[in-house]
Protein backbone atom coordinates (compact mmCIF):
# COMPACT_ATOMS: atom_id res chain seq x y z
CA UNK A 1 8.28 -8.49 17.10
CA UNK A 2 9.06 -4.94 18.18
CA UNK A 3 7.77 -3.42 15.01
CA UNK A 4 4.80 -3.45 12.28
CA UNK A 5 4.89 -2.49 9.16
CA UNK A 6 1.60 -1.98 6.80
CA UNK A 7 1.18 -1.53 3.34
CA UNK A 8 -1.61 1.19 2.56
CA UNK A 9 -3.72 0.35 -0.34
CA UNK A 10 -5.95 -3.14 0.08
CA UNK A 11 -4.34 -2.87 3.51
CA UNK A 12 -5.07 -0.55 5.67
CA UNK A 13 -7.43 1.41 3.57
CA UNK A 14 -9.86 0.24 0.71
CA UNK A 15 -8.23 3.60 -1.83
CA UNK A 16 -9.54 1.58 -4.71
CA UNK A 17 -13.03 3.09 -5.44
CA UNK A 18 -11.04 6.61 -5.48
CA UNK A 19 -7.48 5.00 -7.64
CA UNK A 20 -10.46 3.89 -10.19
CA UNK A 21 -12.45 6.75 -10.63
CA UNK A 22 -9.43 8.84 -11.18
CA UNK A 23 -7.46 6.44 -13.73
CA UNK A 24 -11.22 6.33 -15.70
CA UNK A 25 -11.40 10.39 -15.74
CA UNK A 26 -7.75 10.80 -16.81
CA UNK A 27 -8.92 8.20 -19.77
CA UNK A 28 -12.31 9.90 -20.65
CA UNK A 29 -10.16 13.13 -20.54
CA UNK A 30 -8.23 11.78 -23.57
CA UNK A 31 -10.60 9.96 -25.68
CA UNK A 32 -9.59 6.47 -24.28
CA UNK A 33 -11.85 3.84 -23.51
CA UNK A 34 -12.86 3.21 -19.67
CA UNK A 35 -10.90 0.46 -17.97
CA UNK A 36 -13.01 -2.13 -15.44
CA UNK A 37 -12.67 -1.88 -11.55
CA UNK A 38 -11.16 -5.30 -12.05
CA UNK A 39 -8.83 -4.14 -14.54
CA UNK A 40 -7.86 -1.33 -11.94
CA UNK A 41 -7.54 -4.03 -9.24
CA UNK A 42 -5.10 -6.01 -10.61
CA UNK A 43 -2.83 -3.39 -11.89
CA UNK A 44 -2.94 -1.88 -8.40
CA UNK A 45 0.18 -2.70 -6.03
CA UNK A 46 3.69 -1.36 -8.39
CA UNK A 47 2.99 2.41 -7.98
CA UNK A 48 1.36 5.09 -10.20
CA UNK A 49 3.91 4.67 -13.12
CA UNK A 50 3.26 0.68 -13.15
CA UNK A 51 -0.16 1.40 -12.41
CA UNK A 52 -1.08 3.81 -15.47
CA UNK A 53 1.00 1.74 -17.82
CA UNK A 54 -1.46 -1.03 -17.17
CA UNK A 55 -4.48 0.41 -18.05
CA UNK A 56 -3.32 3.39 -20.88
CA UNK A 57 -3.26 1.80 -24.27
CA UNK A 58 -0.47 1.09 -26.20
CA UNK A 59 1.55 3.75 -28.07
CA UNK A 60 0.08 6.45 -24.92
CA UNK A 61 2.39 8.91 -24.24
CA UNK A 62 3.04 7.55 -20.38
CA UNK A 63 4.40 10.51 -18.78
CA UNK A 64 2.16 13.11 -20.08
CA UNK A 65 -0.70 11.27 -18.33
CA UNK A 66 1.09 9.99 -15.00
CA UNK A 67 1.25 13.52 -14.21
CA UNK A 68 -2.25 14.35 -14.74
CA UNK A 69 -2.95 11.24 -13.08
CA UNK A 70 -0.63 11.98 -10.25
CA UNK A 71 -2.57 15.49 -9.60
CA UNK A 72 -5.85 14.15 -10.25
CA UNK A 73 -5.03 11.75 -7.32
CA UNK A 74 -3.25 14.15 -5.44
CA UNK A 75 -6.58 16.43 -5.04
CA UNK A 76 -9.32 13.41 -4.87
CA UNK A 77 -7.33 10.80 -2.53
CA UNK A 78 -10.14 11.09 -0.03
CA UNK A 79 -13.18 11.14 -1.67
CA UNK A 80 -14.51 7.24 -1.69
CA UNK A 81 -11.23 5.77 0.68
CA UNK A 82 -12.39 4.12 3.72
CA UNK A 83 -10.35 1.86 6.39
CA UNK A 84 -11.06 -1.54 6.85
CA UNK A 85 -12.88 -2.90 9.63
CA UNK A 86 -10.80 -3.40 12.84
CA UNK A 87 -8.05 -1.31 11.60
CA UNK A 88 -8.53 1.57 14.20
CA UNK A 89 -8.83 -0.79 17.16
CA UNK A 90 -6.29 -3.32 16.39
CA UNK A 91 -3.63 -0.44 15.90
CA UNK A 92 -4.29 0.92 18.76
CA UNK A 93 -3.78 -2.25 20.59
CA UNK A 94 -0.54 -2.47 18.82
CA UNK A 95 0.61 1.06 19.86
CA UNK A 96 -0.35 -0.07 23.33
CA UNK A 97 2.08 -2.82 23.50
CA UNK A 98 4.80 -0.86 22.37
CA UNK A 99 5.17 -1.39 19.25
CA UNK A 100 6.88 0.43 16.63
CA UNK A 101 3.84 1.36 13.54
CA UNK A 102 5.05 2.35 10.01
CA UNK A 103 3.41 2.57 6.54
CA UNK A 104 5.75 1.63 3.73
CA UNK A 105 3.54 2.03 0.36
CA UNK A 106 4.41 2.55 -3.71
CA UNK A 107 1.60 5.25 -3.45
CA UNK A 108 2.85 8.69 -4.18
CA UNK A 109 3.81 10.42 -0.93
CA UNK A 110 1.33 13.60 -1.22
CA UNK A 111 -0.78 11.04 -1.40
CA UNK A 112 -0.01 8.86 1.19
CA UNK A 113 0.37 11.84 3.60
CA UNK A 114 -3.22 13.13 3.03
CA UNK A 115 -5.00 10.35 2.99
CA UNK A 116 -2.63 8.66 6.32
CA UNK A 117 -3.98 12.62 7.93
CA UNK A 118 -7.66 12.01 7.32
CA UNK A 119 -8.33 8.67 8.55
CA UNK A 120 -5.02 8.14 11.48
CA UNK A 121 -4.45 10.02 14.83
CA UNK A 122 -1.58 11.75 14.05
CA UNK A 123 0.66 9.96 16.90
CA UNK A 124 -0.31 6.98 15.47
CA UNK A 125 2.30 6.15 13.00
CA UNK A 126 6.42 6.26 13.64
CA UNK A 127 7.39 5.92 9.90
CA UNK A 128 4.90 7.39 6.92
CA UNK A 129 6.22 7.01 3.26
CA UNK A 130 5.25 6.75 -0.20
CA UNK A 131 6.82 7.20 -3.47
CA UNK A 132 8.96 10.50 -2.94
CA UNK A 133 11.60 9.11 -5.71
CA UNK A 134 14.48 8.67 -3.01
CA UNK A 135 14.14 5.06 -3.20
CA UNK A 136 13.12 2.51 -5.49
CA UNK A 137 9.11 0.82 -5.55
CA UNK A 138 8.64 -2.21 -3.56
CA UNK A 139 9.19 -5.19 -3.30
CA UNK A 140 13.13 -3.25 -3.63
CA UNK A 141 13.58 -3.31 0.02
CA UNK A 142 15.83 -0.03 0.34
CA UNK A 143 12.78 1.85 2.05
CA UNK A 144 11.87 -0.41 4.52
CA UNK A 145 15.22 -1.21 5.57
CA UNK A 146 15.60 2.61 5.78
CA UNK A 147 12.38 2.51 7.90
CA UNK A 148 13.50 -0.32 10.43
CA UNK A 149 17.06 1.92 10.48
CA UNK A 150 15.03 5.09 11.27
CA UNK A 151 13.09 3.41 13.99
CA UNK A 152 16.27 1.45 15.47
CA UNK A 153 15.04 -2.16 14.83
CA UNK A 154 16.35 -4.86 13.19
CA UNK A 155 14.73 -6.26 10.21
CA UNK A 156 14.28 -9.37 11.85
CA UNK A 157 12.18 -8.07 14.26
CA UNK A 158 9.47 -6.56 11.80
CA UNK A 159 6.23 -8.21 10.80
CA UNK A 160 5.57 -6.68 7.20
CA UNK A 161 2.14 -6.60 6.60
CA UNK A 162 0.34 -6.13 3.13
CA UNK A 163 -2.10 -7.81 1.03
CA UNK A 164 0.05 -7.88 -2.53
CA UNK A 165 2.56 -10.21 -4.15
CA UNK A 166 4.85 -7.31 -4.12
CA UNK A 167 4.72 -6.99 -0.37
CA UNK A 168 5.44 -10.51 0.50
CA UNK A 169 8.83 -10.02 -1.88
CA UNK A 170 9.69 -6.84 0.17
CA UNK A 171 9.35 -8.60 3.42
CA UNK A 172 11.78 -11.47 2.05
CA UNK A 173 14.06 -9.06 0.45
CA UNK A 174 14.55 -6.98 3.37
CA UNK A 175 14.61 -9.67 6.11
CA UNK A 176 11.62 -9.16 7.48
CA UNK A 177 8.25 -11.84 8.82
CA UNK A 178 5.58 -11.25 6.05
CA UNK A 179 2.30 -11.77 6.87
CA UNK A 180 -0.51 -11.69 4.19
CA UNK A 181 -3.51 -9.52 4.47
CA UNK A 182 -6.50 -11.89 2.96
CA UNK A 183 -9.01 -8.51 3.13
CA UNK A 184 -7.22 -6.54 0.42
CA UNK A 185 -6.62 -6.80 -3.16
CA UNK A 186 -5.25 -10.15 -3.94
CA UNK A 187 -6.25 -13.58 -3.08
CA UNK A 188 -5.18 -16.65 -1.08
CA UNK A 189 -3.79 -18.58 -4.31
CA UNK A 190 -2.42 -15.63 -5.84
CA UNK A 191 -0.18 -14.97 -2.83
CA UNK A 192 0.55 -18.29 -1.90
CA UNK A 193 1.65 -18.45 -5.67
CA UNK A 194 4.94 -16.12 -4.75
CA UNK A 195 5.48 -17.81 -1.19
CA UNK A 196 3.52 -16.66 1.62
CA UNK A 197 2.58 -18.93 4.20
CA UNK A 198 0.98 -16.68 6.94
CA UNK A 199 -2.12 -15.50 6.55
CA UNK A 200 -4.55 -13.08 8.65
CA UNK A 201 -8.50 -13.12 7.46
CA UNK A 202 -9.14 -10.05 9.24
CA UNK A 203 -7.31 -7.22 10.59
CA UNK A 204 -7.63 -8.30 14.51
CA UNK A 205 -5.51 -11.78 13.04
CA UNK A 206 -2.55 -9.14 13.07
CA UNK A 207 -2.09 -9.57 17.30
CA UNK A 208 -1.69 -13.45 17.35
CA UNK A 209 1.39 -12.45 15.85
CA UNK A 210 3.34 -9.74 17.57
């Protein structure tokens, strides 16, 4: 491996306590009923579109509210996120062998930049991107293929790493080693459902395989 990729959200940063309380105000704001952290959980993973489609009832006017949703985020991205354990220390033990660190996430870029500021060294990442609209949502594999171009390695030389159906597909779409992070969102069965095989319990199971 001469590269790593990471998912963001359920991978290298528990963002759900904040994604929840903002899809509940934008609700509340409108009348709607509140939607579980469950609920929130499982529609987490396809980007803020897919995301607010999930929980908004039928007949809601989508892209009124993505937008308030999208600003709501924009300004409270921070508030409750917090990394997982071993994330700081096994990254930089991956930057000191060399290799190649990117973040390839559906989140919205603003997003994705602030929060990737608060809680990363700055140096620590070679590739940072979110959902700008240049490229299609994983598991389309246009923006990590654009990543490994970027960074001059081949796809076949990346471990993908994310805890989500929808990164395993992006990994196998865009030629890539998945690996599938048990400490996130989804579970065993639910990925092994779409395919993975390779597993890591806890963040430091990422260096047995670079």
């Amino acid at each position: 491996m001469k590269a790593v990729f990471f998912d963001l959200d359920g991978t290298l940063l528990d963002t759900l306590p904040d994604l929840f309380a903002c899809v509940n105000s934008v609700l509340s704001a409108h009348g709607y009923p509140p939607v579980s952290f469950d609920k929130v959980r499982a529609a987490v993973g396809n980007g803020a579109k897919k995301l607010m489609e999930r929980v908004l009832p039928a007949g809601s006017p989508l892209g009124e509210h993505l937008a308030e949703f999208r600003t709501l985020y924009a300004e409270n991205s921070c508030d409750l996120t917090v990394p997982y354990d071993g994330a700081a220390e096994t990254l930089a033990k991956l930057k000191s062998l060399g290799l190649k660190l990117a973040v390839i996430t559906n989140k919205p870029h603003e997003a994705t930049v602030k929060v990737m500021r608060k809680y990363f060294p700055e140096d620590m990442f070679d590739f940072i991107a979110g959902d700008s609209g240049d490229f299609p949502v994983k598991p389309d594999p246009s923006l990590a293929r654009y990543a490994a171009l970027t960074l001059r390695v081949s796809p076949a030389d990346v471990l993908f790493i994310g805890d989500g159906e929808t990164d395993f597909l992006t990994a196998k779409n865009a030629g890539m080693r998945p690996l599938a992070a048990l400490w996130g969102y989804r579970t065993r069965a639910q990925l092994a459902a779409v395919g993975a095989e390779e597993f890591a319990e806890r963040f430091g199971d990422i260096l047995k395989y670079v």
